[in-house]
Each structure stands twice: as C-alpha cells, then as structure tokens.
N, C-alpha and C. Protein backbone atom coordinates (compact mmCIF):
# COMPACT_ATOMS: atom_id res chain seq x y z
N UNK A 1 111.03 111.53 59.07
CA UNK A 1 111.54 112.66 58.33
C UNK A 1 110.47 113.12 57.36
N UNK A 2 110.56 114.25 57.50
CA UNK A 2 109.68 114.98 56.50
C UNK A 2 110.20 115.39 54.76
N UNK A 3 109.53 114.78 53.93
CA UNK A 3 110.11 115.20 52.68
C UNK A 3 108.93 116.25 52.08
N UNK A 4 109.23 117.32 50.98
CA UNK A 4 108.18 118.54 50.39
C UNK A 4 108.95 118.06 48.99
N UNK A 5 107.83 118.35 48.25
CA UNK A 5 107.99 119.00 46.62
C UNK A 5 108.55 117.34 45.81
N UNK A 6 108.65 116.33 46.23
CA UNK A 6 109.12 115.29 45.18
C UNK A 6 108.81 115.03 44.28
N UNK A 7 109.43 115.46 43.23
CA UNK A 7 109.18 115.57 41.95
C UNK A 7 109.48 114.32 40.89
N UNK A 8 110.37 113.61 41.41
CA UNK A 8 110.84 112.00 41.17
C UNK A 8 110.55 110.99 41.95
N UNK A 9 109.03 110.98 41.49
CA UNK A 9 108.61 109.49 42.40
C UNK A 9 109.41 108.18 42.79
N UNK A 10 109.15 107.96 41.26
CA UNK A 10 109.99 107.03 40.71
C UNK A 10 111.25 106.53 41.06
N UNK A 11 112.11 107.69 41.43
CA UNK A 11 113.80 108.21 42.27
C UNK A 11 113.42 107.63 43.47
N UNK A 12 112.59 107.95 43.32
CA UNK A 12 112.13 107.81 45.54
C UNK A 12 112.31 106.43 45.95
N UNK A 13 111.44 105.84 44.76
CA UNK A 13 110.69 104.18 45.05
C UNK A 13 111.99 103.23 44.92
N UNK A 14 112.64 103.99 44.16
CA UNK A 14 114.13 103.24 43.67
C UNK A 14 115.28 103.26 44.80
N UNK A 15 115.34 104.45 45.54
CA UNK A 15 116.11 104.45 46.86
C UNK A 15 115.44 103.48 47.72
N UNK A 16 114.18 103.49 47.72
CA UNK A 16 113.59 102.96 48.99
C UNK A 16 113.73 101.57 48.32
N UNK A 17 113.66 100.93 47.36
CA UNK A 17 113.44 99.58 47.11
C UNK A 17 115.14 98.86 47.57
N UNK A 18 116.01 99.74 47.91
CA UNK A 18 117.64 99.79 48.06
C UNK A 18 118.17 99.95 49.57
N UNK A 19 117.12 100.21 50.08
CA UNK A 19 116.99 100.37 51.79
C UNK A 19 116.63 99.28 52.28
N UNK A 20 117.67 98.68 53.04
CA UNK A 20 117.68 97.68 53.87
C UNK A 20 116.63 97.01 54.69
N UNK A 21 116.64 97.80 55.21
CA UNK A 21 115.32 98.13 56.63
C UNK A 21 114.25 98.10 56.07
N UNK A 22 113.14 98.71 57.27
CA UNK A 22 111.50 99.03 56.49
C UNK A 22 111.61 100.53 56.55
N UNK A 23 110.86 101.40 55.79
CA UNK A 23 110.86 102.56 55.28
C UNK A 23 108.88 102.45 55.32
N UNK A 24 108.58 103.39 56.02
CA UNK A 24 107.06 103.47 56.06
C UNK A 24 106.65 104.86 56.31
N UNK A 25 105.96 104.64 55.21
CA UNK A 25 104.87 106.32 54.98
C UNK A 25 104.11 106.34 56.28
N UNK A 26 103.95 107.55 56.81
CA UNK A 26 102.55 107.91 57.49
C UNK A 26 102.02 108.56 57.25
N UNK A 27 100.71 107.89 57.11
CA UNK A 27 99.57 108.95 56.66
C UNK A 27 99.17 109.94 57.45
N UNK A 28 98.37 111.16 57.05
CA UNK A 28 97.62 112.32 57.96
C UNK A 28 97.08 111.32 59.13
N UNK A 29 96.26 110.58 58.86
CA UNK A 29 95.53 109.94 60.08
C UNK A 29 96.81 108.93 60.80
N UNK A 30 98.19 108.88 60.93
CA UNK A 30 98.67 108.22 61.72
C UNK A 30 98.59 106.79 61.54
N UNK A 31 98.39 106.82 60.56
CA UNK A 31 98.60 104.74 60.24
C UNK A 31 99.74 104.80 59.55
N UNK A 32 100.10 103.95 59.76
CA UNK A 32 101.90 103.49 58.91
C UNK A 32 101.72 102.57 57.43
N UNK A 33 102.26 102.68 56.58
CA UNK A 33 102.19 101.89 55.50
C UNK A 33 103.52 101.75 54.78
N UNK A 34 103.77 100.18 54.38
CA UNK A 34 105.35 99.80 54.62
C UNK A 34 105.26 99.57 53.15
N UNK A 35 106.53 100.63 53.04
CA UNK A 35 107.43 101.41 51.58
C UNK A 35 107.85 100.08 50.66
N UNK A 36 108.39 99.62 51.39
CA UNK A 36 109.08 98.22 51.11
C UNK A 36 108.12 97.10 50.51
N UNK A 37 107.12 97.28 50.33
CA UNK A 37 105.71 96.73 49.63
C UNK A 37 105.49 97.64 48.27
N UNK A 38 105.49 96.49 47.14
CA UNK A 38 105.24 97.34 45.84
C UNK A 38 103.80 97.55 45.81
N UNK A 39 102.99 96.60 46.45
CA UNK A 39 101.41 96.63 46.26
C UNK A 39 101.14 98.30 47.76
N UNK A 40 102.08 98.36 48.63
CA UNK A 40 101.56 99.62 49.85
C UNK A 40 102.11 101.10 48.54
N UNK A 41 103.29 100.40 47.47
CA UNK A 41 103.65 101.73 46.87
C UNK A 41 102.41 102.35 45.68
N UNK A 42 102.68 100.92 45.44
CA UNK A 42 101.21 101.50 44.72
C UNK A 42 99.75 101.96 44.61
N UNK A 43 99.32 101.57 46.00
CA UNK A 43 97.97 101.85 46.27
C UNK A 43 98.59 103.23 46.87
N UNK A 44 99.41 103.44 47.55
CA UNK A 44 99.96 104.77 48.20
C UNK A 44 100.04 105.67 47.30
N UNK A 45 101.09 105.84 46.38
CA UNK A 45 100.59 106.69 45.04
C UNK A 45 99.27 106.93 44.32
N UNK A 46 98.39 105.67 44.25
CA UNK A 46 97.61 105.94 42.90
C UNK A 46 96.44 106.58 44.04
N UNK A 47 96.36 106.93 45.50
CA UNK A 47 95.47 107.15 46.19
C UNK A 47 96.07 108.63 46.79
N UNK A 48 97.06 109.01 47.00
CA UNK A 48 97.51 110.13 47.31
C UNK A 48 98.22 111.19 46.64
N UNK A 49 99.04 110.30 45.54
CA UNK A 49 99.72 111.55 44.98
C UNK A 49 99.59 110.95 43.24
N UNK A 50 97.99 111.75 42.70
CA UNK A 50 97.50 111.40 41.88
C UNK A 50 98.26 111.77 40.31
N UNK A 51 99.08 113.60 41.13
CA UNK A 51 99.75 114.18 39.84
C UNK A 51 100.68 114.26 39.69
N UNK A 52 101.60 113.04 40.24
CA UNK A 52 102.93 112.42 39.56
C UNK A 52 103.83 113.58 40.52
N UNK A 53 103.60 114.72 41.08
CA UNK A 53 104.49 114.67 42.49
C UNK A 53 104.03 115.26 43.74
N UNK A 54 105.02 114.79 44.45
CA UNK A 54 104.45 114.68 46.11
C UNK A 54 104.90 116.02 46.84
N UNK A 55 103.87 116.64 47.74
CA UNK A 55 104.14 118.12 47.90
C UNK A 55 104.35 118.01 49.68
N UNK A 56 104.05 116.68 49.49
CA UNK A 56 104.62 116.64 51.45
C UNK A 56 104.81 115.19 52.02
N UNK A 57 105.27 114.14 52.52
CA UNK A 57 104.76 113.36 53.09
C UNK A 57 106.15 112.82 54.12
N UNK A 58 105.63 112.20 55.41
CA UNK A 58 106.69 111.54 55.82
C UNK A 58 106.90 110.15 55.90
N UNK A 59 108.21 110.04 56.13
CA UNK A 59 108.56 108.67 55.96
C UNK A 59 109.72 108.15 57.46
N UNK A 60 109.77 107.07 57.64
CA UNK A 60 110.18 106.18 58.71
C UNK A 60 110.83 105.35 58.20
N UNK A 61 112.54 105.29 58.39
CA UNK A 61 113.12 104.52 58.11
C UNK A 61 114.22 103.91 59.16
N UNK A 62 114.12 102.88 59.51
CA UNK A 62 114.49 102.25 61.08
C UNK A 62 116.03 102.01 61.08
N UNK A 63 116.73 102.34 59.69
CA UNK A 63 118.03 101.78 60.17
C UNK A 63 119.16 103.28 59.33
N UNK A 64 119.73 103.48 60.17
CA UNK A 64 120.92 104.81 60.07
C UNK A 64 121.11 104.71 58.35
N UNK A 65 121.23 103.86 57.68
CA UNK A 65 121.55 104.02 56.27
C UNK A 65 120.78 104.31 55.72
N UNK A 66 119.97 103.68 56.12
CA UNK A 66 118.61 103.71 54.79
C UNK A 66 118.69 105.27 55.25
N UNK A 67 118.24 106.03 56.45
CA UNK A 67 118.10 107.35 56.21
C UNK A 67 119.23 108.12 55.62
N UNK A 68 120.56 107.63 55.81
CA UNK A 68 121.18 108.54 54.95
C UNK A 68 120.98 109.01 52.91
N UNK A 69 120.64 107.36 52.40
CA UNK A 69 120.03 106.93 50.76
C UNK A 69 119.31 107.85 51.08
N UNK A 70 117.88 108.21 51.99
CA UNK A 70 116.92 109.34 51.57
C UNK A 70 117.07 111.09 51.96
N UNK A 71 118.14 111.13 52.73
CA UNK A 71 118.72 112.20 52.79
C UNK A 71 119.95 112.64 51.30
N UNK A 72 120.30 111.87 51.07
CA UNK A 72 121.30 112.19 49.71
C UNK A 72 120.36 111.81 48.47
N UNK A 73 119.50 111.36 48.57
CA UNK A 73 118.62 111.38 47.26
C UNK A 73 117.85 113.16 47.40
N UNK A 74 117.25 113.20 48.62
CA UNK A 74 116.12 114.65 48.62
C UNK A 74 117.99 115.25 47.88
N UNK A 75 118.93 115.59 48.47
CA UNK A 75 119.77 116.61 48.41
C UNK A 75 120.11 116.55 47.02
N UNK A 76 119.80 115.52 46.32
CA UNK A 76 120.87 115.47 45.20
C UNK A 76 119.84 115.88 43.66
C-alpha cells in the first residue's frame, strides 16, 4: 500500500509497533526493510525522511489487520 503526505511519523511507528505481523518499507530500489525493527525505523527515517514528514512511501503488511491499523490510522 501506498501512503503520501505523513505528517505523524511518530503515529505511524506507533501503529506499526501494534501490528502483529511484519510491516516492511520498500525502498525506490526494491529492497524491503522490516518496520517492526526500531534500529530498520530508525536508520529508515534519519536516511529518508530527514524533515519530520513523509511525502510518499510504501509499506507491506502480511496480515489482514495490521492493514486495516494502517488504513484507519492514514484515514483518521
């Protein structure tokens, strides 16, 4: 799923740390990096989304709930 404009990192990291499953970013170049890692969240932020919010990125989350937490977080 594709998320634009996240303006609550922080919100994000907090759903995802609440998601069951693995939840993994992919980068432009197609490598996966697993959400569910505070050391992948943090090198992931402090290397991509330098000005505190995120204007695009997708994410992979393997189990029906966890995508619903990141569908009612973007909505809410």
């Amino acid at each position: 799923m594709k998320l634009t404009n996240v303006k609550d990192v922080e919100g994000l990291f907090k759903v995802i740390d609440e998601c069951k499953g693995k939840v993994e970013l992919v980068t432009g170049e197609g490598d996966r990096l697993n959400l569910k890692s505070k050391l992948s969240q943090y090198v992931s932020l402090a290397t991509i989304f330098a000005n505190g919010e995120i204007p695009e990125l997708e994410l992979v989350a393997y189990e029906h709930d966890d995508l619903m937490k990141l569908i009612d977080f973007m909505m809410g």
